[in-house]
C-alpha atoms as a PDB file:
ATOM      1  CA  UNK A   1     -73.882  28.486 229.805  1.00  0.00           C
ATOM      2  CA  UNK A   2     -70.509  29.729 229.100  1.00  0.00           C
ATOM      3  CA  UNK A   3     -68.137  31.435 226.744  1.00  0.00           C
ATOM      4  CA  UNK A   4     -65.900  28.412 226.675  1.00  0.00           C
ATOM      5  CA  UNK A   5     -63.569  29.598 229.403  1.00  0.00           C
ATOM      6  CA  UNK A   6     -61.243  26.515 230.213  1.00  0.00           C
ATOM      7  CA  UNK A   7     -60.631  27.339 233.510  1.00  0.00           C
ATOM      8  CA  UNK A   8     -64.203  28.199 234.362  1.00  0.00           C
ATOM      9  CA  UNK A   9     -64.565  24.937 232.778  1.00  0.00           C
ATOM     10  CA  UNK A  10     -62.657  23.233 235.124  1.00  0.00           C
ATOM     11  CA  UNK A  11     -63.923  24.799 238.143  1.00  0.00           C
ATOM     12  CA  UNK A  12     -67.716  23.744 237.249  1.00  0.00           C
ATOM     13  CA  UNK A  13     -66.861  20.228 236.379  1.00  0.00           C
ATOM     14  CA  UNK A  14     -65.339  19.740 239.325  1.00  0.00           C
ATOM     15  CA  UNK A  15     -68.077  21.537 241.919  1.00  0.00           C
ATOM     16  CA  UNK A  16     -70.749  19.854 239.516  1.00  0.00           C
ATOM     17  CA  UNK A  17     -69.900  17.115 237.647  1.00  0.00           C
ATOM     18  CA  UNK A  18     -72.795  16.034 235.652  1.00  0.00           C
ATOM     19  CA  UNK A  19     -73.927  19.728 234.979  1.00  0.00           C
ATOM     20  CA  UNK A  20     -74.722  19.867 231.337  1.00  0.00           C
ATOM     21  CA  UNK A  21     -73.084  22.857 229.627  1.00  0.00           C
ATOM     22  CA  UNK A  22     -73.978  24.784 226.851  1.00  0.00           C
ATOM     23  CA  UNK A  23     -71.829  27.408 224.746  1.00  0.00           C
ATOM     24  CA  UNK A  24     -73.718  30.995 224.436  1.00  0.00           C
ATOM     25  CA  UNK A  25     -74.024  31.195 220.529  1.00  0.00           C
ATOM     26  CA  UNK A  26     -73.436  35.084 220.427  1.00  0.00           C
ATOM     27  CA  UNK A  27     -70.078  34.290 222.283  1.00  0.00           C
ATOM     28  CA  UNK A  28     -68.820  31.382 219.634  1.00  0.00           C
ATOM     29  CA  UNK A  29     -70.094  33.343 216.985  1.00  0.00           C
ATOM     30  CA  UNK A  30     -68.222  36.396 217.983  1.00  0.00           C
ATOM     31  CA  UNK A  31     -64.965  33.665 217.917  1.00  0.00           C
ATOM     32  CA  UNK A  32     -66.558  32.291 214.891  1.00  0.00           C
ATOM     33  CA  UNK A  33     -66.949  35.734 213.084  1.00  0.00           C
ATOM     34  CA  UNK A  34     -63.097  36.579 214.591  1.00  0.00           C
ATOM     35  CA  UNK A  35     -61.818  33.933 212.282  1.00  0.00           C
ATOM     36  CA  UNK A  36     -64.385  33.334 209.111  1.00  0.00           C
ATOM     37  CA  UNK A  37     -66.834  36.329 208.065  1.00  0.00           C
ATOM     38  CA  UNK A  38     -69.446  35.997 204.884  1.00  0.00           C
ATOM     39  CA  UNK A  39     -72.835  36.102 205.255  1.00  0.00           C
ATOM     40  CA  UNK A  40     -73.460  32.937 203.838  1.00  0.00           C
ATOM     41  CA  UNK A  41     -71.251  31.584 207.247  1.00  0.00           C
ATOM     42  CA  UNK A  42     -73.276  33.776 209.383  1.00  0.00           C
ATOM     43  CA  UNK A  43     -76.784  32.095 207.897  1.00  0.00           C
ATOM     44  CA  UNK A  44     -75.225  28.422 208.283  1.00  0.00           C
ATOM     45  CA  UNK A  45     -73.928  29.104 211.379  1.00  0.00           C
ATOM     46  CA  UNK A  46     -77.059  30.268 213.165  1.00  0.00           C
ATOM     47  CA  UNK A  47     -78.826  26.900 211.141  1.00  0.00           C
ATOM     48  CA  UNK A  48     -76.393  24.713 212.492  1.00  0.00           C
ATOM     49  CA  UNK A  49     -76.866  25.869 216.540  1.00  0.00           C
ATOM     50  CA  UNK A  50     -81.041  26.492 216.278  1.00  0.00           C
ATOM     51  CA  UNK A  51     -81.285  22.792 214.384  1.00  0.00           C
ATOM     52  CA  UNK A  52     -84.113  21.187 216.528  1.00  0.00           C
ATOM     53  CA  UNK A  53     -82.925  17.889 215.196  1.00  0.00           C
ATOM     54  CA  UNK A  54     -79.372  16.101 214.617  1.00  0.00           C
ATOM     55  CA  UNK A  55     -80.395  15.295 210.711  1.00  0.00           C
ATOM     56  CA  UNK A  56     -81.068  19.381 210.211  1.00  0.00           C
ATOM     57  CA  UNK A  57     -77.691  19.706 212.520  1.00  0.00           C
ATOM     58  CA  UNK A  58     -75.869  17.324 210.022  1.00  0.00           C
ATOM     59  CA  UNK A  59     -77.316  18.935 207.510  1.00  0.00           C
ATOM     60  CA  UNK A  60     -76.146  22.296 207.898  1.00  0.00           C
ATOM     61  CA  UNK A  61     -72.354  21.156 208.955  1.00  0.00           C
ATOM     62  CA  UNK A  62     -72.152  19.288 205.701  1.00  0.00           C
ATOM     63  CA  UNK A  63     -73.550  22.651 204.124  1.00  0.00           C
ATOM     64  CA  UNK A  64     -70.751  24.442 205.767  1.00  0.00           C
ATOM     65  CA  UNK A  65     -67.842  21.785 205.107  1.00  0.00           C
ATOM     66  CA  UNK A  66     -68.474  22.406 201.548  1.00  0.00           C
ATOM     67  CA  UNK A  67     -68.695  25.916 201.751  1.00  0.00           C
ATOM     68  CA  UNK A  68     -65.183  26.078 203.955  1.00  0.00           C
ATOM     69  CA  UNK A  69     -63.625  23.154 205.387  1.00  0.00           C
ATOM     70  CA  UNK A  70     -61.619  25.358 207.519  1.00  0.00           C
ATOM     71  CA  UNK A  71     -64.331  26.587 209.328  1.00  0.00           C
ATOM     72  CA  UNK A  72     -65.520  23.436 209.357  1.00  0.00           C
ATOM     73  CA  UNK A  73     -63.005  21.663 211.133  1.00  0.00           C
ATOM     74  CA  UNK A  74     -63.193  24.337 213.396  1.00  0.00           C
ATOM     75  CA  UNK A  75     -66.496  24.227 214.603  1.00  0.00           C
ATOM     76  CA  UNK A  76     -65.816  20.612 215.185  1.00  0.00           C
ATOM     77  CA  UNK A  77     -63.236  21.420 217.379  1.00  0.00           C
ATOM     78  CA  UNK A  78     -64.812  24.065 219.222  1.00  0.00           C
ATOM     79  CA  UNK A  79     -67.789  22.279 220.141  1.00  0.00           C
ATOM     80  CA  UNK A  80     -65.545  18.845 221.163  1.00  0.00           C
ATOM     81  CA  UNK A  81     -66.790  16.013 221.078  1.00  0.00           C
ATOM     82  CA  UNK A  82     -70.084  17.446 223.166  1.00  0.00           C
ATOM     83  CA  UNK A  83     -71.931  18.422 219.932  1.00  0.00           C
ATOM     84  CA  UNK A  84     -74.975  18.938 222.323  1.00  0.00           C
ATOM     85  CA  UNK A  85     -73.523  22.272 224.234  1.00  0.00           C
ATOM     86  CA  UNK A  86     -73.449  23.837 220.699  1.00  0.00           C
ATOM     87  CA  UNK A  87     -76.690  23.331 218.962  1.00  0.00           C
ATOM     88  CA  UNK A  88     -80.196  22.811 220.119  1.00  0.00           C
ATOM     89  CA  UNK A  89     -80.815  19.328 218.746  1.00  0.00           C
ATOM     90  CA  UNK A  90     -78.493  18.325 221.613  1.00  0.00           C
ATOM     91  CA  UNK A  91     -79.857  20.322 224.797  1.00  0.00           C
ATOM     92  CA  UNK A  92     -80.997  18.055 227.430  1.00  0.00           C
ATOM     93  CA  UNK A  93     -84.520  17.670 227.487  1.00  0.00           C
ATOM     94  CA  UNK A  94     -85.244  17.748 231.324  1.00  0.00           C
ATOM     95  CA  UNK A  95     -84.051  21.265 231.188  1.00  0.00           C
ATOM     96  CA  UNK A  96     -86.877  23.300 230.447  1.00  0.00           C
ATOM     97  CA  UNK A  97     -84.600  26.194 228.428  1.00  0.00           C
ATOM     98  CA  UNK A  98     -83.472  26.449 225.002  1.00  0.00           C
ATOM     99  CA  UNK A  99     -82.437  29.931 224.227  1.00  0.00           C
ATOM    100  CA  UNK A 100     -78.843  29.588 222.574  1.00  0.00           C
ATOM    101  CA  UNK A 101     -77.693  32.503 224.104  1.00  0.00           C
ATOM    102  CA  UNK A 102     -77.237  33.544 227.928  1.00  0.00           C
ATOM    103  CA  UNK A 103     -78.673  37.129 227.128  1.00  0.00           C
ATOM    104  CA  UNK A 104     -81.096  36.264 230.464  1.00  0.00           C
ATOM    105  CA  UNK A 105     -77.861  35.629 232.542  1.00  0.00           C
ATOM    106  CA  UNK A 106     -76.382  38.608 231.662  1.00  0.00           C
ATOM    107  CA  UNK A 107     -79.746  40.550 232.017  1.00  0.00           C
ATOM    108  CA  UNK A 108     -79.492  39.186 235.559  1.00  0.00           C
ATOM    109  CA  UNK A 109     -75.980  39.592 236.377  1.00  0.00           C
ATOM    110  CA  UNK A 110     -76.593  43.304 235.222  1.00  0.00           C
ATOM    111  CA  UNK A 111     -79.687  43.792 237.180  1.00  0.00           C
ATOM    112  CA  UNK A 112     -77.522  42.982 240.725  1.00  0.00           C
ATOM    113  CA  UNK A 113     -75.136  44.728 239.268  1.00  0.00           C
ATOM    114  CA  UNK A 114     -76.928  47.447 239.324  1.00  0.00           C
ATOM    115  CA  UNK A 115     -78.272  46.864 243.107  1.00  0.00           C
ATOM    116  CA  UNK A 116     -74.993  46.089 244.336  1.00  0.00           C
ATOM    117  CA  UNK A 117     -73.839  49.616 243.647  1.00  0.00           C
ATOM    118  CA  UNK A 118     -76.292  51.032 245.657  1.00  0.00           C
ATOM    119  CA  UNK A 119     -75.007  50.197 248.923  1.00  0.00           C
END
């Protein structure tokens, strides 16, 4: 998972390239929220990325184009033309993980963090 970093982006393609990404939610919705605010965003937003299906994933994009077209368009853009790293009607099924955030990376990350500083 990333926070759509470009050049970390790069980097991972290149060492693995078919590595299936996937954007952290709490990260694009912290972009997301940057740009558009309302709760009625906030509510289709977390619809559209927890949609266990691409109809309920449709669904919920039309819901938002006709709330805001702007934000819309760009969530489209955001997520590319790889709907699947956004929402979880799109995960790969062989991996056995669906959280749509990386709050277990960072758990980790902080946890060595932690150790590292100890020597």
């Amino acid at each position: 998972m990333s926070n759509r970093k470009k050049s970390l982006k790069k980097v991972i393609t290149s060492i693995f390239p078919v590595l299936r990404r996937r954007y952290c939610a709490r990260h694009l919705y912290a972009n997301f929220r940057a740009k558009f605010s309302g709760p009625k965003l906030r509510k289709l937003f977390k619809i559209a990325v927890k949609a266990f299906t691409e109809p309920d994933f449709k669904d919920a994009m039309e819901e938002i184009k006709a709330t805001d077209l702007t934000t819309h368009k760009w969530l489209m853009e955001t997520c590319g033309e790889e709907k699947s790293t956004c929402s979880k009607h799109g995960f790969d099924a062989s991996v056995k993980v669906d959280h749509v955030t990386n709050n277990m990376t960072e758990s980790f990350n902080a946890f060595l963090g932690k150790t590292r500083q100890r020597r």
